[in-house]
Each structure stands twice: as C-alpha cells, then as structure tokens.
Protein backbone atom coordinates (compact mmCIF):
# COMPACT_ATOMS: atom_id res chain seq x y z
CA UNK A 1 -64.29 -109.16 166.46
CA UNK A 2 -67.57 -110.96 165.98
CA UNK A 3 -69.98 -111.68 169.31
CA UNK A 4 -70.60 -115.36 169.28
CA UNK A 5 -72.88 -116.87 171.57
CA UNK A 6 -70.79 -120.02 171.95
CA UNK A 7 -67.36 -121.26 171.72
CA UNK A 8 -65.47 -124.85 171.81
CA UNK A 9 -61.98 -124.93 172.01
CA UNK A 10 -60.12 -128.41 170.79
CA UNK A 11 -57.14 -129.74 169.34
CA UNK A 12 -56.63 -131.20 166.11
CA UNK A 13 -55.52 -135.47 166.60
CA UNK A 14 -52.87 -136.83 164.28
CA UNK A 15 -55.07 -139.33 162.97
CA UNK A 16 -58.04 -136.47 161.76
CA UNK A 17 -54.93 -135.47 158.79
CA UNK A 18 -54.80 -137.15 155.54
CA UNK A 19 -51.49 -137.65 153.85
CA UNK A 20 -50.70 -134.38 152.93
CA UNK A 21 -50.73 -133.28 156.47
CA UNK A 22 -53.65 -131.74 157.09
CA UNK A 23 -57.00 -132.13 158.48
CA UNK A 24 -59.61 -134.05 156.23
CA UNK A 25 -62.26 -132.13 154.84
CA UNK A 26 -64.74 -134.52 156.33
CA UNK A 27 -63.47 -134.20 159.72
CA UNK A 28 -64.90 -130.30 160.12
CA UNK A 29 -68.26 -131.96 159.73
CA UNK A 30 -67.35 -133.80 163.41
CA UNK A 31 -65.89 -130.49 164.93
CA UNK A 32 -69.10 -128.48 164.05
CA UNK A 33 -71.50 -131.69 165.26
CA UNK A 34 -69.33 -131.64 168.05
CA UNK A 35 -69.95 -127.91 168.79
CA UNK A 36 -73.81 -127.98 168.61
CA UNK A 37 -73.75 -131.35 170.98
CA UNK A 38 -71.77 -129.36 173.71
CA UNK A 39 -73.71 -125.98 172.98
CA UNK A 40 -76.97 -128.18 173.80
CA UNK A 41 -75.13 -129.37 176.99
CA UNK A 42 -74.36 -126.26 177.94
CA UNK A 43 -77.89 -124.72 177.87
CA UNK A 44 -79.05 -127.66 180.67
CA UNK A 45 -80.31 -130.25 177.76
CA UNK A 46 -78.87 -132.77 175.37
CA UNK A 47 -80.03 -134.23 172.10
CA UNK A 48 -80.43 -138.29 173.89
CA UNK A 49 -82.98 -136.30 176.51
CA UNK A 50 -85.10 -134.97 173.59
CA UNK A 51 -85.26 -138.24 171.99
CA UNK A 52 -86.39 -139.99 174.82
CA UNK A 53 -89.66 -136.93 174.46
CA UNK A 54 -89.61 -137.84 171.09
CA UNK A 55 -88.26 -134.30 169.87
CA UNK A 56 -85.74 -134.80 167.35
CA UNK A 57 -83.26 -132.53 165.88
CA UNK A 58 -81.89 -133.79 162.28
CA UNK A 59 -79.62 -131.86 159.79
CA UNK A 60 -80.89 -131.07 156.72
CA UNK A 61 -78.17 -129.51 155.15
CA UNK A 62 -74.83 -128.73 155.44
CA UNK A 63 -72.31 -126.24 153.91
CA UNK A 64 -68.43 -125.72 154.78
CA UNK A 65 -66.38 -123.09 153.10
CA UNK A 66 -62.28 -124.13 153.52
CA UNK A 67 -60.35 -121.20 154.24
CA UNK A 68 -57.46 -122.07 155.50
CA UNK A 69 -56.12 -125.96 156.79
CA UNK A 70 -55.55 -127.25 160.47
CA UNK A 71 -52.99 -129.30 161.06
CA UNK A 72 -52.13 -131.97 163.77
CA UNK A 73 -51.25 -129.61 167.13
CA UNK A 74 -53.17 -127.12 166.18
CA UNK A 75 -55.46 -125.83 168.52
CA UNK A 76 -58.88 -124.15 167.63
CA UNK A 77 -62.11 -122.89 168.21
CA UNK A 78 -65.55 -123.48 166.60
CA UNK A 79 -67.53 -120.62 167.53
CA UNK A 80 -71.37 -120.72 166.96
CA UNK A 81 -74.36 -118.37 166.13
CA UNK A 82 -77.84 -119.57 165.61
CA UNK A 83 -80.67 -117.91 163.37
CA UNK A 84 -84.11 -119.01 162.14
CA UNK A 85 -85.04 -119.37 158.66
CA UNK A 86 -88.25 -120.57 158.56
CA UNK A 87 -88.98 -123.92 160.19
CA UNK A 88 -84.93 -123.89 159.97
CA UNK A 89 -82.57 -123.37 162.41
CA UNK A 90 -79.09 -122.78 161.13
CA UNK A 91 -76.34 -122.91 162.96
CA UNK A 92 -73.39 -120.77 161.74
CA UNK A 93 -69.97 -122.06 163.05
CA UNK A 94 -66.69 -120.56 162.35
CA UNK A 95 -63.45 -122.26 163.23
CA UNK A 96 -60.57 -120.63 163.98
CA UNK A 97 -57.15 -121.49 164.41
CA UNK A 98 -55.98 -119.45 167.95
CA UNK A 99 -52.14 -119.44 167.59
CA UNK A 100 -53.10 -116.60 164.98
CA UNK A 101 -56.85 -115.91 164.80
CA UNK A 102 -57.19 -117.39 161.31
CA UNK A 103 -60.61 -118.66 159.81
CA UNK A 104 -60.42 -122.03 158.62
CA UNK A 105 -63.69 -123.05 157.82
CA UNK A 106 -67.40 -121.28 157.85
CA UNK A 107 -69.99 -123.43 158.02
CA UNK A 108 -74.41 -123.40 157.98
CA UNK A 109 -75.94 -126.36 159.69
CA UNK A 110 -79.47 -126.52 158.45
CA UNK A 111 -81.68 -128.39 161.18
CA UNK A 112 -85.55 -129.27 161.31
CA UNK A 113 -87.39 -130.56 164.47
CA UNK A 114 -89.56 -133.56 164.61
CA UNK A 115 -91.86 -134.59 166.95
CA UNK A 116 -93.41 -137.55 167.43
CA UNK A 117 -91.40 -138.08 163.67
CA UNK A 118 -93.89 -135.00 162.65
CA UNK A 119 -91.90 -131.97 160.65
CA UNK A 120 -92.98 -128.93 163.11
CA UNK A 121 -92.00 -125.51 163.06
CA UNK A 122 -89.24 -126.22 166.38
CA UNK A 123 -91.32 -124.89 168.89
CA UNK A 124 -89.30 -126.42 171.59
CA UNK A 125 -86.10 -124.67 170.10
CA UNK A 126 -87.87 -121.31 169.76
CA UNK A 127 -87.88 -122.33 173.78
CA UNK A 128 -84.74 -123.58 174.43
CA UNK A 129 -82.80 -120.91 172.61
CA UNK A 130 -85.02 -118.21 172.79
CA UNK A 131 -82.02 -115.60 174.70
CA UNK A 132 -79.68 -117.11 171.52
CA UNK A 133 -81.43 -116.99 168.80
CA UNK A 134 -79.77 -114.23 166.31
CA UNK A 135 -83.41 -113.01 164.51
C-alpha cells in the first residue's frame, strides 16, 4: 500500500448524489479542498491565518480522474501527498472507498503562493511542509 502523509476520513451526504445515485462529479472538488484545509490545520496553521500575513495559497489547476463512484453511506478517505514542480505545489489526493479499499478518484491540485498578491516561488510552503514535501 502507498505511504501517504495525510489522510481524511468522511462520509458521503445524500444530498452530494445526483439522480442516478451517486456522488456528483463536482462534489470531489469539495472533498479534496476539504482535505488540504484540514491537512493545513493539522500542521499548526490555516489558510484565514496566512491571509491575514498576506500569504495566499490559490489553485491553479485542477485534475480528477473517476475511477469508481461513491454513493450516499459510503464512507471514505482522501489521502494526500505533496510534491514541488517548480513554483508549484501539487497536491496528489486519492480517495478511497474503505468498505473495500477501492480508488475512486485521483486527483493533482496545482497551487501557487502569493504574497503581498506577488507570484513567489512559496517560500513559506518550502517552510511549512518542508518534513512533507515528496521531492
């Protein structure tokens, strides 16, 4: 099994399915967002605190392979890695369904740090996630 450096369990809500009975593609966007809020948390920080230093955090792209559907009940992880690509970080989150271990979506969260609403090279991240950081 893969080593992830963070992990969110939740529980798929009857109102996140769409009429066929499954979870909306749109709502894995809010899982992984969710995931990286609470992985911030986690480390001692949040994303409001940076603001108020006027460090900001904004995605710049996003991409979400569907494997497999969630449905309401099911329970789940989103486990997280985090790499650099350049002035990039990317976060790559994997959900998984636990009754059976199944991957049902793989996603890259591209992020870019502003200061001061200045494009830097994420310093501060380098920093804060310097024991996570995958490269």
């Amino acid at each position: 099994m893969k080593n992830y450096i963070f992990t969110l369990a939740l529980k798929v809500r009857d109102y996140e399915c769409d009429l066929q009975g499954v979870v909306n593609n749109s709502v894995y966007q809010n899982y992984l967002e969710h995931a990286r809020h609470e992985f911030l948390q986690s480390i001692g920080n949040n994303f409001k605190t940076l603001h108020e230093q006027g460090i900001d955090a904004m995605v710049s792209r996003i991409e979400i392979d569907y494997k497999s559907s969630l449905t309401s009940g099911d329970e789940f992880e989103v486990r997280m890695n985090i790499e650099r690509e350049g002035v990039k970080l990317v976060f790559k989150e994997d959900i998984y369904r636990l009754s059976d271990n199944k991957l049902c979506a793989k996603g890259k969260v591209y992020a870019i740090c502003l200061v001061n609403g200045r494009l830097t090279k994420g310093e501060i991240f380098d920093k804060l996630f310097a024991e996570h950081l995958q490269n």
